[in-house]
N, C-alpha and C. Protein backbone atom coordinates (compact mmCIF):
# COMPACT_ATOMS: atom_id res chain seq x y z
N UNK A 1 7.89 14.83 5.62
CA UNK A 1 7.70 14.91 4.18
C UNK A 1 7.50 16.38 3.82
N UNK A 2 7.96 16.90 2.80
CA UNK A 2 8.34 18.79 2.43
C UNK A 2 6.77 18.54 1.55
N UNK A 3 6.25 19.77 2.25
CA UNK A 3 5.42 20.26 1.61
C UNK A 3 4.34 20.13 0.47
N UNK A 4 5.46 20.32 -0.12
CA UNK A 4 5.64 20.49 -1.82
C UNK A 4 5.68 19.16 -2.03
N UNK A 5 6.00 18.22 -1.52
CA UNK A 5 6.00 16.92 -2.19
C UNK A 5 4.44 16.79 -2.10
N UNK A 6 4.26 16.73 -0.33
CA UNK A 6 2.50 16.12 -0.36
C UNK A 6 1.80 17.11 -1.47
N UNK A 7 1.83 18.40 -1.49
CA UNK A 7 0.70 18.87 -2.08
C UNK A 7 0.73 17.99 -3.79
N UNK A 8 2.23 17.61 -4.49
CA UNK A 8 2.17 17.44 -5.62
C UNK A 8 1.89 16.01 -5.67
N UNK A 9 2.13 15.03 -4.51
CA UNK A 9 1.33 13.99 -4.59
C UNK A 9 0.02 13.94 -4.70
N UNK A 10 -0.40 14.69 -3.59
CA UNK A 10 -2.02 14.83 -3.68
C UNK A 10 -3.14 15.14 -4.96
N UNK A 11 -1.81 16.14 -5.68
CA UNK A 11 -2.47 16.70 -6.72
C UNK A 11 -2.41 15.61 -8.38
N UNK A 12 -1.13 14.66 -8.16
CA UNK A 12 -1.10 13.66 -8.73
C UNK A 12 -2.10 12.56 -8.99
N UNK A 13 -2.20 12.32 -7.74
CA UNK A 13 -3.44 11.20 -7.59
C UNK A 13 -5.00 11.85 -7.86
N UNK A 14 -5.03 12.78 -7.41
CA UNK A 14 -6.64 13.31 -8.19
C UNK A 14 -6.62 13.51 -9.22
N UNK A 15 -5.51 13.95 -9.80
CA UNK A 15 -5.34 14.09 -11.50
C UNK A 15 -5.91 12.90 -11.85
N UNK A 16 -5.08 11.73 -11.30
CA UNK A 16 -5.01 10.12 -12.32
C UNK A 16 -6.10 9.66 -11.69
N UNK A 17 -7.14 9.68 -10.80
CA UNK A 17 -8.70 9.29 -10.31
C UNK A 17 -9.78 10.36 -10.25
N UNK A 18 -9.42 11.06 -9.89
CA UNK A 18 -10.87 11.96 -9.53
C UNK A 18 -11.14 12.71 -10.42
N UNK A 19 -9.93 13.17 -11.50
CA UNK A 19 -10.17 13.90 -12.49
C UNK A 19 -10.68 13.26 -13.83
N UNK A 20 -10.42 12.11 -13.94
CA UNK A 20 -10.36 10.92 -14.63
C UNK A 20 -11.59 10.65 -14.92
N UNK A 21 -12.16 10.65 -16.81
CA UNK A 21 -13.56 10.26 -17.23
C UNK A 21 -13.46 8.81 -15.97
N UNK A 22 -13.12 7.91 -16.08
CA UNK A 22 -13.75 6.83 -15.18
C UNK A 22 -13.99 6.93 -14.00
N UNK A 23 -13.57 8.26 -13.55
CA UNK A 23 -13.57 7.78 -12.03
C UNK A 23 -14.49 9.15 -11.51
N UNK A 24 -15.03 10.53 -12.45
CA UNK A 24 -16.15 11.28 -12.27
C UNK A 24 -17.01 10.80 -10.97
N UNK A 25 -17.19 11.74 -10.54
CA UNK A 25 -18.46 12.02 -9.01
C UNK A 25 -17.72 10.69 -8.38
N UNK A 26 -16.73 10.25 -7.98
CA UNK A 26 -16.08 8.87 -7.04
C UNK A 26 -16.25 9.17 -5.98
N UNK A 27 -17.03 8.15 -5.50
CA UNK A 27 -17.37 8.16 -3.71
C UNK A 27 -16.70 7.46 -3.00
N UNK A 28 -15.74 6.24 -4.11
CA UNK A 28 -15.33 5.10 -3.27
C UNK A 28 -13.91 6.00 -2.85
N UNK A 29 -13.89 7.22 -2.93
CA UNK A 29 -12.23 7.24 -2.66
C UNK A 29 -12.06 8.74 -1.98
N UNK A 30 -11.33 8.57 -0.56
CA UNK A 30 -10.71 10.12 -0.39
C UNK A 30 -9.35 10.42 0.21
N UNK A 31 -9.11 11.19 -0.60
CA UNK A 31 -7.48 11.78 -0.48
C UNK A 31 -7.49 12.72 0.76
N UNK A 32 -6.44 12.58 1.85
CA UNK A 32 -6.57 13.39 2.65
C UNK A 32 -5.21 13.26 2.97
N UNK A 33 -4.68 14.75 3.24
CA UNK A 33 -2.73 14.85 3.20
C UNK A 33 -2.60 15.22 5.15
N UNK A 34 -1.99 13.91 4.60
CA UNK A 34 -1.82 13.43 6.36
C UNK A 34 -0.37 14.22 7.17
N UNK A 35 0.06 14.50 7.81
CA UNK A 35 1.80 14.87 8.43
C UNK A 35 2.51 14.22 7.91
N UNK A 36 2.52 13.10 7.69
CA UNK A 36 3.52 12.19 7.51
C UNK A 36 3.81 11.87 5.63
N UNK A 37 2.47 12.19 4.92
CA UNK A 37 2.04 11.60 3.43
C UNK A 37 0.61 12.12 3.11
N UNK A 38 0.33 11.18 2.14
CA UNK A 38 -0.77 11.03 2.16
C UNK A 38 -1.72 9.16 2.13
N UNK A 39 -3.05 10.15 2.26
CA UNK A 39 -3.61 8.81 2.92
C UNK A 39 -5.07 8.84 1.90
N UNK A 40 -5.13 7.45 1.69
CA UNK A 40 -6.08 7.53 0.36
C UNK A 40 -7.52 6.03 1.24
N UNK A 41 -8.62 6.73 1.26
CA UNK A 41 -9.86 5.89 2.24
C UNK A 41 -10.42 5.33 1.17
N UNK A 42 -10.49 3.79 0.80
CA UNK A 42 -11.58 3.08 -0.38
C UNK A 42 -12.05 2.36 0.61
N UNK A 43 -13.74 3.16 -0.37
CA UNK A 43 -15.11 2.22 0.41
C UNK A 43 -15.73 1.79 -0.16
N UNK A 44 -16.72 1.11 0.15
CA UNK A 44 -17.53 1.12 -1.21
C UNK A 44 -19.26 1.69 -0.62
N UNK A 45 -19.83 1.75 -2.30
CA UNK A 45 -21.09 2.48 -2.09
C UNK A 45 -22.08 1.25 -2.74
N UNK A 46 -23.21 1.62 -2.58
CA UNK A 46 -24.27 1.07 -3.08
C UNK A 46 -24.28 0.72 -4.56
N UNK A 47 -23.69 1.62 -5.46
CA UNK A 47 -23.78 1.64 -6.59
C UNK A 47 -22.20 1.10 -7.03
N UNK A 48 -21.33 1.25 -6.68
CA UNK A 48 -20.06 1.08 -6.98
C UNK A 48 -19.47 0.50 -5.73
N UNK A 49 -19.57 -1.32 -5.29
CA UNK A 49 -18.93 -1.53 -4.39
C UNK A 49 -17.59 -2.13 -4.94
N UNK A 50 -16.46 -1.66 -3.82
CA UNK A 50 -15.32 -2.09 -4.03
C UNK A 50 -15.09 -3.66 -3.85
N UNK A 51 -15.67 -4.44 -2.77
CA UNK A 51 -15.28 -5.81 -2.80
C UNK A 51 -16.74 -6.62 -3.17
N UNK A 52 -16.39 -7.46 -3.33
CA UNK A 52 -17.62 -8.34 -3.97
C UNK A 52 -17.60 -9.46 -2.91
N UNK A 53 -18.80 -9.48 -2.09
CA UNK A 53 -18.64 -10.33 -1.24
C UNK A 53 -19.02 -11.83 -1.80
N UNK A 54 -19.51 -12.07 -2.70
CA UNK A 54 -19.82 -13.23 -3.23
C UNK A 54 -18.66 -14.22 -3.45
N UNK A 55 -17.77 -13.90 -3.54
CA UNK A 55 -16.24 -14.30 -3.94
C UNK A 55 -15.11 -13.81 -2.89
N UNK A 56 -15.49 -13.28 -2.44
CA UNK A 56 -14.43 -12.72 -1.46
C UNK A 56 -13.31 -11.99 -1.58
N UNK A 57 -13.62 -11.32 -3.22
CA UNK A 57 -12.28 -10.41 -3.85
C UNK A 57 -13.03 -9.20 -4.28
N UNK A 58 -12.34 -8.67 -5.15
CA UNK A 58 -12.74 -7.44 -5.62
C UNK A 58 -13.81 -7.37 -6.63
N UNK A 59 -14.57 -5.88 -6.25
CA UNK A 59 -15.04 -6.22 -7.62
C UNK A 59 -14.78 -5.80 -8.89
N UNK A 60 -15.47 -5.85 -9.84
CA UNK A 60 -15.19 -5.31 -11.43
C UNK A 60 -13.81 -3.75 -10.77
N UNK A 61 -15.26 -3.29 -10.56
CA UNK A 61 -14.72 -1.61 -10.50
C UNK A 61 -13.65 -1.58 -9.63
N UNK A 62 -13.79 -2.29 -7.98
CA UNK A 62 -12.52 -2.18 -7.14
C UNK A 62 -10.78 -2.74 -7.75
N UNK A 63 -11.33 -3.77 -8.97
CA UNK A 63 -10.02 -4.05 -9.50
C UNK A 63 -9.68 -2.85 -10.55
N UNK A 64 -10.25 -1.82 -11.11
CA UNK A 64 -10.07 -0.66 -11.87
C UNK A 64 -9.41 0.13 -10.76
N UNK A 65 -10.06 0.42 -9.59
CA UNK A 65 -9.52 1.39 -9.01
C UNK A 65 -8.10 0.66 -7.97
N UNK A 66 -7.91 -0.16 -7.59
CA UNK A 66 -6.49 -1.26 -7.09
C UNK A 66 -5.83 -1.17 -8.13
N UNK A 67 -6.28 -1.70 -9.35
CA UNK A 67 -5.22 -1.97 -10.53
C UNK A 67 -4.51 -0.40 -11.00
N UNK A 68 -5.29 0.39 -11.03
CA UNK A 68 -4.71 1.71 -11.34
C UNK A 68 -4.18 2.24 -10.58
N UNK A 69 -4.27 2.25 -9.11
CA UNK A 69 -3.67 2.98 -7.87
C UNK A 69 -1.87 1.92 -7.87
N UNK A 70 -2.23 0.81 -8.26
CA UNK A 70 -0.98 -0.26 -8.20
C UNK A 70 0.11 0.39 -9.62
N UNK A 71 -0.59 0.70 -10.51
CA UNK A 71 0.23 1.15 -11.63
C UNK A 71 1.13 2.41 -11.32
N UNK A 72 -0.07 3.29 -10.71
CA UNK A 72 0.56 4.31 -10.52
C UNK A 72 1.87 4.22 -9.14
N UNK A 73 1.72 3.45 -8.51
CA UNK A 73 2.32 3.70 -7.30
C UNK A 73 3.66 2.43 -7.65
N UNK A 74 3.80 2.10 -8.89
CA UNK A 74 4.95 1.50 -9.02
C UNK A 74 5.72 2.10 -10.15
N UNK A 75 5.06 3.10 -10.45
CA UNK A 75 5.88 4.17 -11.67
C UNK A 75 7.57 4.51 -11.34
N UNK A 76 8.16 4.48 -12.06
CA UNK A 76 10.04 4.68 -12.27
C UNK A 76 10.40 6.05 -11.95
N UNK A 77 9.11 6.92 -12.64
CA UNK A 77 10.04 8.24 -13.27
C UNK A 77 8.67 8.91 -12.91
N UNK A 78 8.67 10.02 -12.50
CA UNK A 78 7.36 11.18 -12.65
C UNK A 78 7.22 11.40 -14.24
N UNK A 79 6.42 12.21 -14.50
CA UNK A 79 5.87 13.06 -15.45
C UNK A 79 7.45 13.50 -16.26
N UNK A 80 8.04 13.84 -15.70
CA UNK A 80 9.36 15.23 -16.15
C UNK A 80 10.64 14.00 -16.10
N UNK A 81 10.17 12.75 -16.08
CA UNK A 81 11.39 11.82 -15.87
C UNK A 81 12.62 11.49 -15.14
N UNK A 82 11.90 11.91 -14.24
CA UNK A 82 13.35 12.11 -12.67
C UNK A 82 12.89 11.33 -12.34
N UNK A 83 13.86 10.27 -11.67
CA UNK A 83 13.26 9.30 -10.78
C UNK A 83 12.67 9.36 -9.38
N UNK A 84 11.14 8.19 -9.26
CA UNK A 84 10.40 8.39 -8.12
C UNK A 84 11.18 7.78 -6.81
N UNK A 85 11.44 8.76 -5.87
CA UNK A 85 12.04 8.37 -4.50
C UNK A 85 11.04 7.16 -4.00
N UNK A 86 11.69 6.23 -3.45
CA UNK A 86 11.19 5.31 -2.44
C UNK A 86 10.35 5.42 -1.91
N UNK A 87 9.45 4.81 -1.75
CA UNK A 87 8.11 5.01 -0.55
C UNK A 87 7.98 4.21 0.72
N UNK A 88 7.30 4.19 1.47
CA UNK A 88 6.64 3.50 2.52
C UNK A 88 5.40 3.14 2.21
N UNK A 89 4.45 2.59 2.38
CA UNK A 89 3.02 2.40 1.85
C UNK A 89 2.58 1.23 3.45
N UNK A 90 1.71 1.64 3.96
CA UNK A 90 0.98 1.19 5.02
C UNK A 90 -0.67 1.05 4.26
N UNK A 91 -1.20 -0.08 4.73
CA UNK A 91 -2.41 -0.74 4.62
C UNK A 91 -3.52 -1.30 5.54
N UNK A 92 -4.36 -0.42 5.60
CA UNK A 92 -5.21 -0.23 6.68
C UNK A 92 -6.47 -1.51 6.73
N UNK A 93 -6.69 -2.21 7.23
CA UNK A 93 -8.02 -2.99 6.64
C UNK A 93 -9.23 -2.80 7.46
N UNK A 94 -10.45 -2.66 7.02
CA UNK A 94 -11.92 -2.56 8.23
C UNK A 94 -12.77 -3.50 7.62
N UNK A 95 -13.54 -3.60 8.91
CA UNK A 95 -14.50 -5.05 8.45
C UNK A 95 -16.03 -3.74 8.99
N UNK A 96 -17.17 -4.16 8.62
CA UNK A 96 -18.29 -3.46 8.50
C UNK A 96 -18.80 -4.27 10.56
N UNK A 97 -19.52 -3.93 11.32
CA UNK A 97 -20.27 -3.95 12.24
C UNK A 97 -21.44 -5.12 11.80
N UNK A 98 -21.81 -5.46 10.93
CA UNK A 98 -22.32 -6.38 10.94
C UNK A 98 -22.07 -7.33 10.10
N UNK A 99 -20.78 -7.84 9.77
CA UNK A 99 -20.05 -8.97 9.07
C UNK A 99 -20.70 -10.23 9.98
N UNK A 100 -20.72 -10.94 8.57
CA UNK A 100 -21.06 -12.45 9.42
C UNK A 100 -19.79 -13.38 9.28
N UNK A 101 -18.71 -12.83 8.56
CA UNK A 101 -17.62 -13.21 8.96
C UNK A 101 -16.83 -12.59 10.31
N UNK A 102 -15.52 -13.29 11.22
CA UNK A 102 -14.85 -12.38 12.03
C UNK A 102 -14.57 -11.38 11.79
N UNK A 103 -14.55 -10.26 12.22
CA UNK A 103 -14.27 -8.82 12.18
C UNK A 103 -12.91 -8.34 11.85
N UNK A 104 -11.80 -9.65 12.32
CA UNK A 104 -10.44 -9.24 12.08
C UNK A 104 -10.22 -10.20 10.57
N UNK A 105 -10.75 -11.28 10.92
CA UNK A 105 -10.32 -11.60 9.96
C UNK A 105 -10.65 -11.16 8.49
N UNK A 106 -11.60 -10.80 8.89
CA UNK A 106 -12.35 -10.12 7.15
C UNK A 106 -11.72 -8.79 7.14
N UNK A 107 -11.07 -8.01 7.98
CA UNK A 107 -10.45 -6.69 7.42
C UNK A 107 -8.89 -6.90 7.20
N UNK A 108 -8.42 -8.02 8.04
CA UNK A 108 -7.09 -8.47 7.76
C UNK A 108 -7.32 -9.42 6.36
N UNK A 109 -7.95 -10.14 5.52
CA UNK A 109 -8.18 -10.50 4.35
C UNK A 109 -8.30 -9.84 3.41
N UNK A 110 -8.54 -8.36 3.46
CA UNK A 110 -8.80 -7.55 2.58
C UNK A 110 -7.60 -6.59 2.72
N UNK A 111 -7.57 -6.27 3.69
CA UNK A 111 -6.05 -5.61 3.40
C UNK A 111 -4.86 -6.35 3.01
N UNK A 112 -4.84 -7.74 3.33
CA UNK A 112 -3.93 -8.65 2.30
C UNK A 112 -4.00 -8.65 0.67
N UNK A 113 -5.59 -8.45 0.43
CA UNK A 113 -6.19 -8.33 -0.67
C UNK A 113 -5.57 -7.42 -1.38
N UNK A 114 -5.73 -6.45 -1.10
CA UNK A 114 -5.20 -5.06 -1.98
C UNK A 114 -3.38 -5.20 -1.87
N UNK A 115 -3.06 -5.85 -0.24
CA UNK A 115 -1.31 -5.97 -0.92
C UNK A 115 -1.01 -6.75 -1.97
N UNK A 116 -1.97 -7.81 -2.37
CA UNK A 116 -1.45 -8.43 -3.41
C UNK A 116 -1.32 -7.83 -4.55
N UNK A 117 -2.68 -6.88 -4.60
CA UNK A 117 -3.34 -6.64 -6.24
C UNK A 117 -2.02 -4.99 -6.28
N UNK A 118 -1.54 -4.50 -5.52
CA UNK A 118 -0.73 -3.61 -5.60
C UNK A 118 0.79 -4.49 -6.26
N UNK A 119 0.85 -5.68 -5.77
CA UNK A 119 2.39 -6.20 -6.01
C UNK A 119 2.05 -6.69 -7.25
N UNK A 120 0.59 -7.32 -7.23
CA UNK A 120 0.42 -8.01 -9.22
C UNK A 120 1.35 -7.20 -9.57
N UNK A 121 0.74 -5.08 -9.67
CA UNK A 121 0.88 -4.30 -10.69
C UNK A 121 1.97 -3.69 -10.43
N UNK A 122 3.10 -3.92 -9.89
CA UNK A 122 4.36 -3.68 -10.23
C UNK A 122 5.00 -3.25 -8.83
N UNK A 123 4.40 -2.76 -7.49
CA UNK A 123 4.40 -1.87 -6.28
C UNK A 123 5.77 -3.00 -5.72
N UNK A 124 7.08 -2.47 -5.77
CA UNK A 124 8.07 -3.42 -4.67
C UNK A 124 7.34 -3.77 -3.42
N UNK A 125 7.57 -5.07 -3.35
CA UNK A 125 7.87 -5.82 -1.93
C UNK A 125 8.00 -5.01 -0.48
N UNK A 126 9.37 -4.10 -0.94
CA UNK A 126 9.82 -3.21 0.14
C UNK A 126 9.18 -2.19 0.19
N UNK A 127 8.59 -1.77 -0.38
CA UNK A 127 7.56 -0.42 -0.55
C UNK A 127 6.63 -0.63 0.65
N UNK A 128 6.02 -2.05 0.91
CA UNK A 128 4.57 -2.24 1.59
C UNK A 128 4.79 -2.55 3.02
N UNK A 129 5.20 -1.54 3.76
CA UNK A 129 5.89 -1.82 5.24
C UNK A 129 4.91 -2.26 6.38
N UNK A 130 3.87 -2.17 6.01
CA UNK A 130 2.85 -2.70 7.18
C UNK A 130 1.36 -2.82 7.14
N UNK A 131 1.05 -4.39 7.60
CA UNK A 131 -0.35 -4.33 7.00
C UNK A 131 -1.49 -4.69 8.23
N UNK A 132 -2.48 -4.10 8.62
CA UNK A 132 -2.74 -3.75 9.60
C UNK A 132 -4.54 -3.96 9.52
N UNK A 133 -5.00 -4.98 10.76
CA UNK A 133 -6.21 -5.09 10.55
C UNK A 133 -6.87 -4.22 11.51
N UNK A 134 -8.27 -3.40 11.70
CA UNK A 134 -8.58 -2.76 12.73
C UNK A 134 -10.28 -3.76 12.93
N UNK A 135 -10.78 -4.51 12.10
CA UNK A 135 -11.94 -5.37 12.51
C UNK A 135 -12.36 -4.33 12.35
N UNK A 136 -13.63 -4.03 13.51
CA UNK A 136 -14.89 -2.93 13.65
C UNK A 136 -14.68 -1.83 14.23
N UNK A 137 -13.48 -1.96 14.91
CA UNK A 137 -13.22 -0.95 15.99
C UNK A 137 -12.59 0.80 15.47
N UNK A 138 -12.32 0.60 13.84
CA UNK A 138 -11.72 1.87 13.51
C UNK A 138 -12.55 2.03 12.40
N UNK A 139 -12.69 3.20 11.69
CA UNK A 139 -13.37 3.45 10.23
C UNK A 139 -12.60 4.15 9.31
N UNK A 140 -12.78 3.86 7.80
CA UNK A 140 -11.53 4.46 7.74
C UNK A 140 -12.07 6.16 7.40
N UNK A 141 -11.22 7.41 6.82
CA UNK A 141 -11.66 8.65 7.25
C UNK A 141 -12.48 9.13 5.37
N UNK A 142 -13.71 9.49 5.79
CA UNK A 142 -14.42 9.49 4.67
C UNK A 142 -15.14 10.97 4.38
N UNK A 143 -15.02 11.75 5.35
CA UNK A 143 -15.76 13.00 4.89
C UNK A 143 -16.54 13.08 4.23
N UNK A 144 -17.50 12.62 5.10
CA UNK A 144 -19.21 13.36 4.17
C UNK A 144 -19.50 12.06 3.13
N UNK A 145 -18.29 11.59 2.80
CA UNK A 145 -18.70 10.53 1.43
C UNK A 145 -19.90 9.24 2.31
N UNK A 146 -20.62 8.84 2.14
CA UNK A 146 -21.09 7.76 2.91
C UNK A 146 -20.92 6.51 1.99
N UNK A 147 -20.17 5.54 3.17
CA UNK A 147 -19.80 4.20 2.66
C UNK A 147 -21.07 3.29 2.74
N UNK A 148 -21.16 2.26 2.34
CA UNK A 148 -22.05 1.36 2.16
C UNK A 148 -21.25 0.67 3.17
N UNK A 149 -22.85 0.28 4.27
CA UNK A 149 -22.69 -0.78 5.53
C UNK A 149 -22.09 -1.72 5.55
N UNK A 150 -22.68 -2.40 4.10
CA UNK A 150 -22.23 -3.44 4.20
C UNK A 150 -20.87 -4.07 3.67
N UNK A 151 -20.27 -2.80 3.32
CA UNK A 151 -18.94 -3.28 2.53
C UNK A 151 -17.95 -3.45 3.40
N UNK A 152 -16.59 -3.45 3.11
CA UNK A 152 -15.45 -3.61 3.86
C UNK A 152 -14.93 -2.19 3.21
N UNK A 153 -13.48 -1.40 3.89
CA UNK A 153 -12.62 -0.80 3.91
C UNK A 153 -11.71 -0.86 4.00
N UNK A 154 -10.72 -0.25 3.25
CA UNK A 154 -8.98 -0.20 3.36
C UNK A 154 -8.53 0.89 3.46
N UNK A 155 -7.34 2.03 4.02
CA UNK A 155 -6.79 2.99 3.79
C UNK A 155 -5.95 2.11 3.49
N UNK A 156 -4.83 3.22 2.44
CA UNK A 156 -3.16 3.14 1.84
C UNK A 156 -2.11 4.40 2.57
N UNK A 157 -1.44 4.29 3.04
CA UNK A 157 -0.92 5.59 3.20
C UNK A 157 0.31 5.60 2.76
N UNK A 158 0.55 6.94 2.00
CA UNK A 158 2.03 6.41 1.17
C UNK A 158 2.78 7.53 1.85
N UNK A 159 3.77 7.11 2.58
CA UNK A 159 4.73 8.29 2.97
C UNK A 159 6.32 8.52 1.99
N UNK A 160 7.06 9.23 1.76
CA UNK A 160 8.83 8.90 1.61
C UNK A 160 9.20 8.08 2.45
N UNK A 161 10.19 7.32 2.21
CA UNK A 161 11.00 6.43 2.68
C UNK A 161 11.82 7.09 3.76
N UNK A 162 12.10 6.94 5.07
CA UNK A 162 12.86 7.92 5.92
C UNK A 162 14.05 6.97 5.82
């Protein structure tokens, strides 16, 4: 992937979240520009958890931040109206160390989770090439942000289409 694409992806997506009145001081989220793309870590915190374990879906806020990451990542045209090249999009799922559900299955449920809420909001079918549970055994990459124990995790990683 050239350069110039990741940096203007990268710089895309913090524009439309991190820069964003709603999404100010966001812990649940980090952008990190991988070799291949970029790679976006949702966790959740104490104050702002992403899944709601009571229900087993998202919560309020995690469907703000899914529903908007889904909008954006099924957009036609950039900014300047050229059309957006094809993607790849990989989906990471983690389950917390002390789930009282299975470990795979609760991070493979949640990363199903977010493929759906990406396809609600417009994200092709073919876009979502692989969805991938890691249970307890991986975390996803958070720098300094500290996730809440008890939540679950997903990375997205969106590369070009090779």
């Amino acid at each position: 992937m050239p350069k110039r694409l990741i940096r203007k992806t990268t710089e895309n997506i913090e524009k439309s979240y991190v820069q964003s009145p709603e999404f100010q001081d966001n812990e649940n989220m980090h952008v990190e520009v991988i070799d291949e793309g970029v790679k976006l870590s949702l966790f959740g915190t104490s104050q702002r958890p992403i899944f709601d374990g009571s229900n087993g879906g998202l919560s309020e806020y995690g469907n703000i931040v899914v529903n908007s990451l889904g909008t954006w990542l099924s957009r036609k045209h950039d900014m300047r109206g050229k059309p957006i090249e094809p993607m790849e999009i990989e989906i990471e799922g983690f389950a917390p160390e002390d789930s009282n559900e299975d470990h795979w299955t609760a991070s493979m449920n949640q990363a199903m989770l977010i493929r759906k809420k990406l396809r609600d909001n417009g994200v092709p079918e073919n876009f979502i090439k692989k969805v991938v549970a890691y249970g307890d055994k991986r975390k996803p990459s958070t720098t300094g942000n500290q996730a809440n124990e008890d939540d679950q995790s997903v990375s997205i990683i969106i590369r070009n289409k090779k």
